[in-house]
C-alpha atoms as a PDB file:
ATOM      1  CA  UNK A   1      65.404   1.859  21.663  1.00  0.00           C
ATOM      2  CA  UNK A   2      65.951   0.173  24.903  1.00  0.00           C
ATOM      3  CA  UNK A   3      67.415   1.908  27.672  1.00  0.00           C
ATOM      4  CA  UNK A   4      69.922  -0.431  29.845  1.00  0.00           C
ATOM      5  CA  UNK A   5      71.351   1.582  33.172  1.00  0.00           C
ATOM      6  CA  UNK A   6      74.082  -0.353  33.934  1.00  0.00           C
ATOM      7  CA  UNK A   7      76.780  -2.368  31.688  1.00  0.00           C
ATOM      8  CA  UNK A   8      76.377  -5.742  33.700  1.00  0.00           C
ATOM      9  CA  UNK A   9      72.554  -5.724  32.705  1.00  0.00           C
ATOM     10  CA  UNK A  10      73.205  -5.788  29.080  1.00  0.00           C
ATOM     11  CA  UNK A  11      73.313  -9.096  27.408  1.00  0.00           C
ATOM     12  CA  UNK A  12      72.893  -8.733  23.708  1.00  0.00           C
ATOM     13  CA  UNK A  13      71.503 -11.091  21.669  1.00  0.00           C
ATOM     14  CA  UNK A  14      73.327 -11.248  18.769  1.00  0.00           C
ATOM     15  CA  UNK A  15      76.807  -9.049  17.652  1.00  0.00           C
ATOM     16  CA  UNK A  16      77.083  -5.389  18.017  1.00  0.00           C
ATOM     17  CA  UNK A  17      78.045  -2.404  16.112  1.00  0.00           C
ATOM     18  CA  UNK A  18      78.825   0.466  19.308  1.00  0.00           C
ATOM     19  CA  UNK A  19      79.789   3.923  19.733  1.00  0.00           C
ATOM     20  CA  UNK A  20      80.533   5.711  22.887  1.00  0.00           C
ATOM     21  CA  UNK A  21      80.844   8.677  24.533  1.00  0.00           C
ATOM     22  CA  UNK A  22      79.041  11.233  26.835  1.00  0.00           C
ATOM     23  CA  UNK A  23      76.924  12.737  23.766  1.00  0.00           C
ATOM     24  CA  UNK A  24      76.220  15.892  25.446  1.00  0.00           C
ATOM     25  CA  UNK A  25      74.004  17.566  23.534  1.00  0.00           C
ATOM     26  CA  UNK A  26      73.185  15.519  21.058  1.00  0.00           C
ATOM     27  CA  UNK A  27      74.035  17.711  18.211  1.00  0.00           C
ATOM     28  CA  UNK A  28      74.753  17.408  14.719  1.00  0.00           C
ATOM     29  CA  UNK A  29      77.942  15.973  14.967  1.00  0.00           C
ATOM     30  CA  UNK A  30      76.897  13.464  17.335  1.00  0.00           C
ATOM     31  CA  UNK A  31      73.780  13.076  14.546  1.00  0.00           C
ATOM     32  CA  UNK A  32      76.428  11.685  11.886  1.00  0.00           C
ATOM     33  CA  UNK A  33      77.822   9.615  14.288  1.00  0.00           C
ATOM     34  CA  UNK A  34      74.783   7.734  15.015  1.00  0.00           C
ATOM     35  CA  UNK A  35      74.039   7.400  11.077  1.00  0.00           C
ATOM     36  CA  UNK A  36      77.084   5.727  10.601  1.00  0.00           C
ATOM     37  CA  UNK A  37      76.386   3.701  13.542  1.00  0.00           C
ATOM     38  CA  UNK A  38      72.764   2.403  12.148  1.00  0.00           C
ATOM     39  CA  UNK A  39      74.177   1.506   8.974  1.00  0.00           C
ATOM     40  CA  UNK A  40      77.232  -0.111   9.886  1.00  0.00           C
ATOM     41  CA  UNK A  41      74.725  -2.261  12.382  1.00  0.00           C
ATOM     42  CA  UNK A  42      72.208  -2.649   9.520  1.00  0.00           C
ATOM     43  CA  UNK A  43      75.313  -3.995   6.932  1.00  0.00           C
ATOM     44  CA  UNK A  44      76.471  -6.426   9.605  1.00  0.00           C
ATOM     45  CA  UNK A  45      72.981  -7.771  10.666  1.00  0.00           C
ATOM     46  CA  UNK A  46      74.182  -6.635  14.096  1.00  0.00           C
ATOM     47  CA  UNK A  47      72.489  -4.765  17.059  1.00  0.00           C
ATOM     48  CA  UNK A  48      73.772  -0.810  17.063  1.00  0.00           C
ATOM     49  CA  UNK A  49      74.466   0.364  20.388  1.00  0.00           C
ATOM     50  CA  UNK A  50      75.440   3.649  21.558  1.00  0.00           C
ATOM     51  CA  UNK A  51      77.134   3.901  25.119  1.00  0.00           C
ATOM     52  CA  UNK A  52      77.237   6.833  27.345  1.00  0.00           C
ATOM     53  CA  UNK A  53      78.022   7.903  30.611  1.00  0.00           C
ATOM     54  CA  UNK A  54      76.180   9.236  33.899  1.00  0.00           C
ATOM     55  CA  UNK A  55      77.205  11.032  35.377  1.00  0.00           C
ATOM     56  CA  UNK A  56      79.333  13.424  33.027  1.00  0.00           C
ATOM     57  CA  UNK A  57      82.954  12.173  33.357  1.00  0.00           C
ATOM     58  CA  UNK A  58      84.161  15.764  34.005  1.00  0.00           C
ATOM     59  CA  UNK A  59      81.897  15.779  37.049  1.00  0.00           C
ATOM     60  CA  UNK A  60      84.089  12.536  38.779  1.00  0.00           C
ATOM     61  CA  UNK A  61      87.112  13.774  37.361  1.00  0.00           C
ATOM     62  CA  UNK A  62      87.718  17.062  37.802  1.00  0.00           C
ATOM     63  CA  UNK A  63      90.000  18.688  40.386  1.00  0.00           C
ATOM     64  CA  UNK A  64      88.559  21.003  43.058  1.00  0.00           C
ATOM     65  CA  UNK A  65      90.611  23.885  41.195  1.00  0.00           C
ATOM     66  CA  UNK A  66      88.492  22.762  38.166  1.00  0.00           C
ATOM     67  CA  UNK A  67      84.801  24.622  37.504  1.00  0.00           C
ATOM     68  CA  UNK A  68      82.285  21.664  37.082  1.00  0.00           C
ATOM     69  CA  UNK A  69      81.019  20.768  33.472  1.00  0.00           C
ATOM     70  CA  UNK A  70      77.869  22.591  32.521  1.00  0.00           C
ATOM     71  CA  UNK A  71      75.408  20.313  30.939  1.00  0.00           C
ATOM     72  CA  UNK A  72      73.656  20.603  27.925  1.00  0.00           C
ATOM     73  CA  UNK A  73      71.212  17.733  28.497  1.00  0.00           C
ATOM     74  CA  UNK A  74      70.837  15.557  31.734  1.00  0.00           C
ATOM     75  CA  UNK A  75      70.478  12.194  31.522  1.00  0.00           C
ATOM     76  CA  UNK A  76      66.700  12.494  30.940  1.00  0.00           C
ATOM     77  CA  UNK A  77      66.940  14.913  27.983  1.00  0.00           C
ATOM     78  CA  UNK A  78      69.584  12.340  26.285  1.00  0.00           C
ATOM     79  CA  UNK A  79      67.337   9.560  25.999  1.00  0.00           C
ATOM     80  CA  UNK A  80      64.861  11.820  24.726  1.00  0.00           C
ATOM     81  CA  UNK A  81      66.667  13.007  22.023  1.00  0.00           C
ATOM     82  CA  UNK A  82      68.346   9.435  20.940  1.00  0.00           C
ATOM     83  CA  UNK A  83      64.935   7.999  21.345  1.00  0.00           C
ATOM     84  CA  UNK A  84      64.462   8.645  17.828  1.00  0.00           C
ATOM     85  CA  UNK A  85      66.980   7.906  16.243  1.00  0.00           C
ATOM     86  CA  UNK A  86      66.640   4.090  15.217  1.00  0.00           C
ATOM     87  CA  UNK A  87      69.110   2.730  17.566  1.00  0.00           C
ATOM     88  CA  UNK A  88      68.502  -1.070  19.480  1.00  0.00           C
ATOM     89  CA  UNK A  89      70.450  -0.075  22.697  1.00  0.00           C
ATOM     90  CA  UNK A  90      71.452   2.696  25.104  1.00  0.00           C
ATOM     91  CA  UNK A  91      73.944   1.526  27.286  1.00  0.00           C
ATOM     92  CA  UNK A  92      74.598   4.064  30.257  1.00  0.00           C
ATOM     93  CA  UNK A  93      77.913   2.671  31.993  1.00  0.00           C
ATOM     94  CA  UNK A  94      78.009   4.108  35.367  1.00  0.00           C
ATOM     95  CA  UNK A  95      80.786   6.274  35.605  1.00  0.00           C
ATOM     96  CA  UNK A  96      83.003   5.981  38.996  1.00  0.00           C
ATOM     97  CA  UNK A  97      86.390   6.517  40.077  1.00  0.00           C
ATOM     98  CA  UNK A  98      86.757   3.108  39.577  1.00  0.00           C
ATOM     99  CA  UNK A  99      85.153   2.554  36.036  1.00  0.00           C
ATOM    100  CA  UNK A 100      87.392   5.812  35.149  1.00  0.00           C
ATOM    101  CA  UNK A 101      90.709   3.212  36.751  1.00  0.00           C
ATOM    102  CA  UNK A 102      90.031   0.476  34.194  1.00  0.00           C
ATOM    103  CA  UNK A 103      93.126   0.308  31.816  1.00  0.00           C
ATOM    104  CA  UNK A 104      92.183   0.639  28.052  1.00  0.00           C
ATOM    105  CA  UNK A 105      93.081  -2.518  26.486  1.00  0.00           C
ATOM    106  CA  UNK A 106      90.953  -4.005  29.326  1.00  0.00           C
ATOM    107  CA  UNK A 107      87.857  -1.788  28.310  1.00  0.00           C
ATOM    108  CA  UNK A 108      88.125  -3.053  24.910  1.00  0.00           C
ATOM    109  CA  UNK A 109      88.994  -6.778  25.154  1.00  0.00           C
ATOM    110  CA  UNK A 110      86.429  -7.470  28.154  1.00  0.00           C
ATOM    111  CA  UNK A 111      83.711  -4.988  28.284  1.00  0.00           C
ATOM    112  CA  UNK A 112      83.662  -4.195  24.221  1.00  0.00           C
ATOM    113  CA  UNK A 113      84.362  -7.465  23.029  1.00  0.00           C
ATOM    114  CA  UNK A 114      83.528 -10.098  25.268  1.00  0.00           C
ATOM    115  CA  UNK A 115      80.560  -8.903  27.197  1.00  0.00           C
ATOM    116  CA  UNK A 116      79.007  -6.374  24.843  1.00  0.00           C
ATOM    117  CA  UNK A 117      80.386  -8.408  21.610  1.00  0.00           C
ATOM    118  CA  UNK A 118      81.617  -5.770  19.655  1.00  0.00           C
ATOM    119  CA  UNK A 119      82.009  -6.430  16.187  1.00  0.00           C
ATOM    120  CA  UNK A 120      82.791  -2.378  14.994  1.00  0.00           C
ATOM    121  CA  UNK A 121      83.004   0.357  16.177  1.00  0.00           C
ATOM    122  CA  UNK A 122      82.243   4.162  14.940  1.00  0.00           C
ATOM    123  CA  UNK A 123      83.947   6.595  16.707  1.00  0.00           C
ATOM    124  CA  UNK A 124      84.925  10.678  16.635  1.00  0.00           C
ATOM    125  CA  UNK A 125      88.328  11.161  15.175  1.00  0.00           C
ATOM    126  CA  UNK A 126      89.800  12.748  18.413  1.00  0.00           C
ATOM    127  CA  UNK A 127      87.966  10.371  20.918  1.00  0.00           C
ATOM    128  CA  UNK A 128      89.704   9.257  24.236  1.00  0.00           C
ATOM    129  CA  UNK A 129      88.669   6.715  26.295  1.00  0.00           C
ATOM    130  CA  UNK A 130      90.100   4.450  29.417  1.00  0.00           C
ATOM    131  CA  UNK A 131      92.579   5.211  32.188  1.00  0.00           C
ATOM    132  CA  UNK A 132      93.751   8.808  31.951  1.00  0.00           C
ATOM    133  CA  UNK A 133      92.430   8.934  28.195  1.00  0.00           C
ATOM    134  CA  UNK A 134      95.238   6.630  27.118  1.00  0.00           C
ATOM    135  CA  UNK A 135      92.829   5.090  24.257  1.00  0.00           C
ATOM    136  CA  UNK A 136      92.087   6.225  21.387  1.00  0.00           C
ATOM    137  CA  UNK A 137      92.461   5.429  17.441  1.00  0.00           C
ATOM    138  CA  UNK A 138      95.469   3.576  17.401  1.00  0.00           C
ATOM    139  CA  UNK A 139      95.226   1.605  20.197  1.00  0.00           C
ATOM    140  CA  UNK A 140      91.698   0.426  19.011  1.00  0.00           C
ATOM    141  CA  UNK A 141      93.223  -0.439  15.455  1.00  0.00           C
ATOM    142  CA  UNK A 142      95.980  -2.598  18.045  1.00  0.00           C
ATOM    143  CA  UNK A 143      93.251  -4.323  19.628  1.00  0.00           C
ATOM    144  CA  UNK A 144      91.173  -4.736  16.165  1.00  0.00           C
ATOM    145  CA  UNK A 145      92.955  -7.957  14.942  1.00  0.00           C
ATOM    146  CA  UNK A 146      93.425  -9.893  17.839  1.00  0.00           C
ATOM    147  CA  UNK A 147      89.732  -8.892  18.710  1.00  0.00           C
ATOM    148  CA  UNK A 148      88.295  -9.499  15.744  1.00  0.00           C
ATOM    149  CA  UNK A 149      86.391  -6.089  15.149  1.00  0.00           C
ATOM    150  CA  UNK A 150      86.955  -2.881  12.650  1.00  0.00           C
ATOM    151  CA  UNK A 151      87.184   0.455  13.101  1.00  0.00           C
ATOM    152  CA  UNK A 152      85.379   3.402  11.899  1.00  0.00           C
ATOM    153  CA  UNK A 153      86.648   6.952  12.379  1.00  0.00           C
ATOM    154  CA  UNK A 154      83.962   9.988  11.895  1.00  0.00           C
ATOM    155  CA  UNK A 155      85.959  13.189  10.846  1.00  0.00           C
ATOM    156  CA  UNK A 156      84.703  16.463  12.812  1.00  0.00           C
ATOM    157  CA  UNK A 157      81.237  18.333  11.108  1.00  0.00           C
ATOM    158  CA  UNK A 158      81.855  21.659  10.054  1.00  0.00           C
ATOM    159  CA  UNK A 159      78.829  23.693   9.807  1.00  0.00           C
ATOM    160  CA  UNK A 160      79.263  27.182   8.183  1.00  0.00           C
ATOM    161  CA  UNK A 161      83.025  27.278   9.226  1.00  0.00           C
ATOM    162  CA  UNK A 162      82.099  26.225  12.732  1.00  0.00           C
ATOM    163  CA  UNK A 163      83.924  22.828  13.805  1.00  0.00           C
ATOM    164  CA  UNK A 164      80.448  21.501  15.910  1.00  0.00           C
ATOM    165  CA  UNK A 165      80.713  20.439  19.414  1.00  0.00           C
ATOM    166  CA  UNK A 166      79.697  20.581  22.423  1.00  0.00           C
ATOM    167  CA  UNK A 167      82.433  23.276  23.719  1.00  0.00           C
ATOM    168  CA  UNK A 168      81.273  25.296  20.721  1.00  0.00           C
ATOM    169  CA  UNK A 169      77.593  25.442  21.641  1.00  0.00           C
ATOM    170  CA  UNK A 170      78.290  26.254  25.597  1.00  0.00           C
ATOM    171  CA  UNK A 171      81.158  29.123  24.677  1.00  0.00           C
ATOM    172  CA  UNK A 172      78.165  30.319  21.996  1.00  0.00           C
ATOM    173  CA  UNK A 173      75.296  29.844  25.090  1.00  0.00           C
ATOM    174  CA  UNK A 174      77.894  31.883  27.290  1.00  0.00           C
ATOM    175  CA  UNK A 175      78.000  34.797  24.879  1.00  0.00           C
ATOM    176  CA  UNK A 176      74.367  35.087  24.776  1.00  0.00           C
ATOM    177  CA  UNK A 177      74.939  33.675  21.078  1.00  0.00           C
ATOM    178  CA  UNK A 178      71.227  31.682  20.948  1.00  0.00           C
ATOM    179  CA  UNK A 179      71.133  31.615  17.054  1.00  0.00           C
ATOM    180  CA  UNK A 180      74.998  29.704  16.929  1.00  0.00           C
ATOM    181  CA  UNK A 181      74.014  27.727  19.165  1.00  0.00           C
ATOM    182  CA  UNK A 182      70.685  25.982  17.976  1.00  0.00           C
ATOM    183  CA  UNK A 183      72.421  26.130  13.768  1.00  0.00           C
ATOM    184  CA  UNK A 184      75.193  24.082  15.787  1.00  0.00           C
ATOM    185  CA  UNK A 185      72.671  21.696  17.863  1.00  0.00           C
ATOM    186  CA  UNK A 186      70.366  21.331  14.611  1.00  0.00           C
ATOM    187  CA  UNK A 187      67.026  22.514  17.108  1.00  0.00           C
ATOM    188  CA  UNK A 188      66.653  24.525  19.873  1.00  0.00           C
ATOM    189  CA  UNK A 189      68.355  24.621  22.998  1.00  0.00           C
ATOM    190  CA  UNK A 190      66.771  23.154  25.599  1.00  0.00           C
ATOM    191  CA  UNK A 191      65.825  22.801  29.359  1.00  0.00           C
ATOM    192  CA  UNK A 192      63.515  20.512  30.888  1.00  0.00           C
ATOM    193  CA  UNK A 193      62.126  20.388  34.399  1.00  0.00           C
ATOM    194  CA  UNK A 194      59.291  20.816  37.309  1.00  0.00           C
ATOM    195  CA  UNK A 195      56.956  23.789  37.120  1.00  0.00           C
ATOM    196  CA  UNK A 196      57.545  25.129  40.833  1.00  0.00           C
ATOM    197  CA  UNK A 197      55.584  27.754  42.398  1.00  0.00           C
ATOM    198  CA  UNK A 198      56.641  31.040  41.879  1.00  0.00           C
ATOM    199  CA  UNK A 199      56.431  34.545  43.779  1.00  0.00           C
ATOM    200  CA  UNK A 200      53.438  35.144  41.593  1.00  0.00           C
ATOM    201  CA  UNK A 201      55.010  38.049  40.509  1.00  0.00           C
ATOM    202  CA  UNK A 202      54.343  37.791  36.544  1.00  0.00           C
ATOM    203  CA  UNK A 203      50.588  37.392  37.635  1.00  0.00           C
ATOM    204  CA  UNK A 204      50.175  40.448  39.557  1.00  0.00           C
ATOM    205  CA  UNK A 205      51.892  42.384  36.813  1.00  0.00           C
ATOM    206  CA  UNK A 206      48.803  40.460  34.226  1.00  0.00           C
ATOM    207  CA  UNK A 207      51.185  37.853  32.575  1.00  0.00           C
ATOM    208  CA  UNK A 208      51.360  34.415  34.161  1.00  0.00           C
ATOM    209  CA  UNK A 209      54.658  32.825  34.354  1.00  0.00           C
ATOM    210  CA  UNK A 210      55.347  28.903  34.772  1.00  0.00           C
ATOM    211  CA  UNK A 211      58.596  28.628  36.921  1.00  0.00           C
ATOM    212  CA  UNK A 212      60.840  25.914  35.740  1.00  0.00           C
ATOM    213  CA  UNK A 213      63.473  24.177  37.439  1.00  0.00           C
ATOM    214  CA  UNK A 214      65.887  22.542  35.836  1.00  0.00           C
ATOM    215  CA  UNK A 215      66.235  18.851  35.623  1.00  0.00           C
ATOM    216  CA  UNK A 216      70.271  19.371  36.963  1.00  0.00           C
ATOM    217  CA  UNK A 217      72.043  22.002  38.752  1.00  0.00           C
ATOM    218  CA  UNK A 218      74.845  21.390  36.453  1.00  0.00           C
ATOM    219  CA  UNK A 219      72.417  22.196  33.446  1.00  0.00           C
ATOM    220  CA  UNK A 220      73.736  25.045  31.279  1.00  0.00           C
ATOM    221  CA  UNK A 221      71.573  28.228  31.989  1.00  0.00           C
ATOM    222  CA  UNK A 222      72.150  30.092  28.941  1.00  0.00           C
ATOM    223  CA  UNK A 223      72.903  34.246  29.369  1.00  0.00           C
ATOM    224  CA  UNK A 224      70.170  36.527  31.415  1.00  0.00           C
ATOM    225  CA  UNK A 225      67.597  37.984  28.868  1.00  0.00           C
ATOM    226  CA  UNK A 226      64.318  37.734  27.311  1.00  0.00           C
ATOM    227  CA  UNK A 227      63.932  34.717  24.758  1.00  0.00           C
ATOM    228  CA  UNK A 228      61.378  33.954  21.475  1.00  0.00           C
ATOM    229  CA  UNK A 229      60.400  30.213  22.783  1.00  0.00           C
ATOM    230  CA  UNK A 230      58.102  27.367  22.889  1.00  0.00           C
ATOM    231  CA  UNK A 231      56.851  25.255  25.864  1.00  0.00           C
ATOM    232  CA  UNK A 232      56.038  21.932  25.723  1.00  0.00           C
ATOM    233  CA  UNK A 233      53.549  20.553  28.227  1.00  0.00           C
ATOM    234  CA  UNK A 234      50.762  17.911  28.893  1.00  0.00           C
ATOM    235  CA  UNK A 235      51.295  17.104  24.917  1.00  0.00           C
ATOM    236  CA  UNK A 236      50.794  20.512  23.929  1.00  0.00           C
ATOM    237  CA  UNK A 237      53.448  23.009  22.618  1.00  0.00           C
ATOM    238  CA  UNK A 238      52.801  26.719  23.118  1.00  0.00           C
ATOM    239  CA  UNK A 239      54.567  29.923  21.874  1.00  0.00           C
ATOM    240  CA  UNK A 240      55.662  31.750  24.898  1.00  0.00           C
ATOM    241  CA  UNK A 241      58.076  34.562  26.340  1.00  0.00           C
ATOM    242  CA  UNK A 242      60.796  33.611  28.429  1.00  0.00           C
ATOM    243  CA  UNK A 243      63.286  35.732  31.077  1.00  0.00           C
ATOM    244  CA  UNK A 244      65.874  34.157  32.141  1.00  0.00           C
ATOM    245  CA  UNK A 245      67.387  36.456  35.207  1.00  0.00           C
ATOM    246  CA  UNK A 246      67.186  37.691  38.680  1.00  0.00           C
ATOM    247  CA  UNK A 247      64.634  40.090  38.615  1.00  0.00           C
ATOM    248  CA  UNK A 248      66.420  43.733  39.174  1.00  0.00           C
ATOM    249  CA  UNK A 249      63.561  45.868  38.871  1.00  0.00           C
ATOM    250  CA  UNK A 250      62.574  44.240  42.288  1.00  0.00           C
ATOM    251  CA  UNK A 251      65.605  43.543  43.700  1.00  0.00           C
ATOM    252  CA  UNK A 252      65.133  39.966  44.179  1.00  0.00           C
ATOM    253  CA  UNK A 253      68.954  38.381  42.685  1.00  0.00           C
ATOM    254  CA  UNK A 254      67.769  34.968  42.989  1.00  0.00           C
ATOM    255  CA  UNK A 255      68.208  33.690  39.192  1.00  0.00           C
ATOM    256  CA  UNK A 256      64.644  32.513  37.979  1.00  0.00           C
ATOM    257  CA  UNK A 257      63.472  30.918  34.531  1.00  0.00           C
ATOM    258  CA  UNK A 258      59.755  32.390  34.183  1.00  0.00           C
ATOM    259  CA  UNK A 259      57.515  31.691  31.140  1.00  0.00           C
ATOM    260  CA  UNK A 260      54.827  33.615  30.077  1.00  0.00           C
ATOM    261  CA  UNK A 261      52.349  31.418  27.988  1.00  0.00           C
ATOM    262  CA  UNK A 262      51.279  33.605  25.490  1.00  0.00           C
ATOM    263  CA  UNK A 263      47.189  34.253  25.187  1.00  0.00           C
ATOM    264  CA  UNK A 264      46.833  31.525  27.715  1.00  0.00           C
ATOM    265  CA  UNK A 265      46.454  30.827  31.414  1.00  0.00           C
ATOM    266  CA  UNK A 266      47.010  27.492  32.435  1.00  0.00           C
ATOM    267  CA  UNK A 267      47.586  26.270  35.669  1.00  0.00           C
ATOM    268  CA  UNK A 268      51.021  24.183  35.458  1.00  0.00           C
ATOM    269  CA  UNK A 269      52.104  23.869  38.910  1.00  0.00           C
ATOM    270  CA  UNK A 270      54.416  20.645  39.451  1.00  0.00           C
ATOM    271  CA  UNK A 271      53.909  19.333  35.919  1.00  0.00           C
ATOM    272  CA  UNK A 272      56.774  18.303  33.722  1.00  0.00           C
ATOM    273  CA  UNK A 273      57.836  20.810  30.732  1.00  0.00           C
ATOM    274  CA  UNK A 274      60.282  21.248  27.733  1.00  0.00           C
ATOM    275  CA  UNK A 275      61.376  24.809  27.500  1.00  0.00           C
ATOM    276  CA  UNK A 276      62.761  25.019  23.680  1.00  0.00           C
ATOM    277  CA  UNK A 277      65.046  28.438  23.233  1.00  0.00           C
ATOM    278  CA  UNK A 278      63.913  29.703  19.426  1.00  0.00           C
ATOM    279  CA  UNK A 279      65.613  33.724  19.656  1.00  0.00           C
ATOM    280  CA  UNK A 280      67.131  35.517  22.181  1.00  0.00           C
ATOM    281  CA  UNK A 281      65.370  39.118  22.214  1.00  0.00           C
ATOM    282  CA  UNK A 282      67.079  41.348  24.560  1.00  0.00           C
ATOM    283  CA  UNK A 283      69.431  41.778  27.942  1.00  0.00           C
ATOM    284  CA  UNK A 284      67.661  41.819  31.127  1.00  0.00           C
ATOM    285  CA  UNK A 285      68.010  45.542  33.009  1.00  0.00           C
ATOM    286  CA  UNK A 286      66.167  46.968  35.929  1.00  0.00           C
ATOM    287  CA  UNK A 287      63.108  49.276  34.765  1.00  0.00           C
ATOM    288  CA  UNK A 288      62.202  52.995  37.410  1.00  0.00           C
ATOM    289  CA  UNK A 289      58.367  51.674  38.012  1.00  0.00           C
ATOM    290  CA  UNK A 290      56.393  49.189  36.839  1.00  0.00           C
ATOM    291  CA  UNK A 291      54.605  50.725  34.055  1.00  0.00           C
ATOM    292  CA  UNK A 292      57.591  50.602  32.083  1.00  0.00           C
ATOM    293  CA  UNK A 293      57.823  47.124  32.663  1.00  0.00           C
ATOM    294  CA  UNK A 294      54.933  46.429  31.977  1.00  0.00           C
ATOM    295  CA  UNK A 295      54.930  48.492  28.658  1.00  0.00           C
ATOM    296  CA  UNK A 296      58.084  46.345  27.568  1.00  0.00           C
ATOM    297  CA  UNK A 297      56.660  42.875  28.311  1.00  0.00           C
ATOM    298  CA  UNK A 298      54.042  43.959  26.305  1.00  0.00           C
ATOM    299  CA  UNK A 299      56.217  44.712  23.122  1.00  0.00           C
ATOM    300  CA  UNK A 300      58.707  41.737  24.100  1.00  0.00           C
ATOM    301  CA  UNK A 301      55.329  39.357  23.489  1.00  0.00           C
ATOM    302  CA  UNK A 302      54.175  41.592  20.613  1.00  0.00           C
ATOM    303  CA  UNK A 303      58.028  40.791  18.820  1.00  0.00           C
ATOM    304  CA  UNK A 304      58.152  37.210  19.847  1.00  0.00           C
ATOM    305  CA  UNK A 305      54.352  36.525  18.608  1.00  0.00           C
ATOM    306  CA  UNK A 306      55.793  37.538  15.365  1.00  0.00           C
ATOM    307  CA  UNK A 307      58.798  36.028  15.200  1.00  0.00           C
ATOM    308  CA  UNK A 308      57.004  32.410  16.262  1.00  0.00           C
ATOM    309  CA  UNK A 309      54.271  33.195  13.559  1.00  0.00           C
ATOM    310  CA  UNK A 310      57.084  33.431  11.166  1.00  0.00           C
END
């Protein structure tokens, strides 16, 4: 898949099957959209091309009054999940004030058409695009004849009565609702970021903890708690314990993501990691001393060793 940042820079070579939209998430409804893309592109001898958007819409859109979207994955995480997925092109249209000004029909006929040469398009069934969201199905199926390109519509996924999206899987994250959540993603949630030094807390207590910080501050930090997970690092992938909170035993209320590598110490410090959320385990409360903490970190990793094993 190649990766091209801004519209103007891509010049395909030959005609294009294309999907858009911001993709956040990249879950299983998103997943049948980009099968339908591949084949469409592989029927038609043409290039498939998905186009997204950074930064989220919602982020240049919203009014103060608004709260800003919460991410699922930053731009970095999106690649890295549509890397494999067989496509030729990722197209990521800056999105500005301005982009978000251009009328719809102009979208289509110049951008879609001429300079990305659109010949079909696969798209969500509800999906708005353009100038105050004025396009959508019909206006595409307007546009189709004059523009010489077809139009595929993708009805929603249901997965065990759940219509999947990605306001589905941040109301589950909200709730502290892990196991929704990764059945509506298809994997587990996910945050990626720089290992940054810690107050070396975990350490003094006997259980080393890699500090992550998230690659966005509008990245989704799912509900405070102790979580079954897996870090992936340097190539490697290692079960581990996470917390996800602001440490009330010590008073600290600055929120932290620690992970505790289990039946390893490895120095981490500034290196990249994947955090991958596999269970949540339980809330995060303050303990009276820290023997009891330490007692219950000891039967959190006993719990999540077996649930990993599993």
């Amino acid at each position: 898949m190649q990766v091209n940042w801004d519209v103007d820079d891509f010049q395909p070579s030959k005609a294009t099957v294309i999907t858009l939209g911001t993709f956040d998430g990249v879950h299983q409804g998103h997943g049948r959209i980009i099968e339908k893309l591949n084949q469409a592109a592989q029927e038609r001898d043409a290039l498939s091309v998905l186009m997204t958007f950074e930064p989220h819409p919602q982020m240049v859109l919203a009014s103060q009054r608004q709260p800003s979207v919460q991410l699922l994955t930053c731009i970095e995480e999106k690649i890295r999940l549509l890397q494999d997925r067989n496509l030729h092109h990722l197209v990521v249209a800056q999105f500005t004030s301005q982009f978000a000004a251009i009328e719809p029909e102009d979208f289509v006929t110049n951008i879609l058409c001429r300079k990305m040469r659109m010949q079909h398009i696969v798209i969500g069934h509800d999906h708005a695009f353009g100038k105050k969201r004025r396009g959508n199905l019909q206006l595409l199926l307007d546009l189709s004849v004059k523009n010489h390109f077809t139009v595929e519509t993708i009805e929603a996924v249901q997965n065990q009565g759940d219509t999947i999206s990605s306001t589905q899987i941040r109301q589950a994250l909200h709730a502290g609702d892990l196991a929704k959540a990764n059945r509506l993603l298809g994997r587990c949630y996910s945050l990626s970021g720089q290992v940054i030094k810690g107050d070396q807390r975990g350490r003094s207590l006997g259980f080393p903890t890699a500090n992550i910080r998230p690659c966005s501050r509008q990245k989704l930090i799912p509900r405070s708690g102790v979580y079954a997970s897996r870090l992936a690092v340097k190539g490697q992938i290692y079960s581990s314990a996470t917390y996800i909170g602001t440490k009330p035993t010590f008073g600290i209320n600055e929120p932290s993501i620690e992970v505790h590598i289990i039946g390893q110490n490895i120095e981490l410090y500034q290196e990249h990691a994947e955090l991958q959320l596999c269970r949540w385990m339980r809330e995060d409360r303050s303990f009276g001393d820290k023997r009891s903490l330490i007692e219950q970190i000891e039967t959190d990793i006993k719990s999540i060793q077996h649930i990993l094993n599993q």
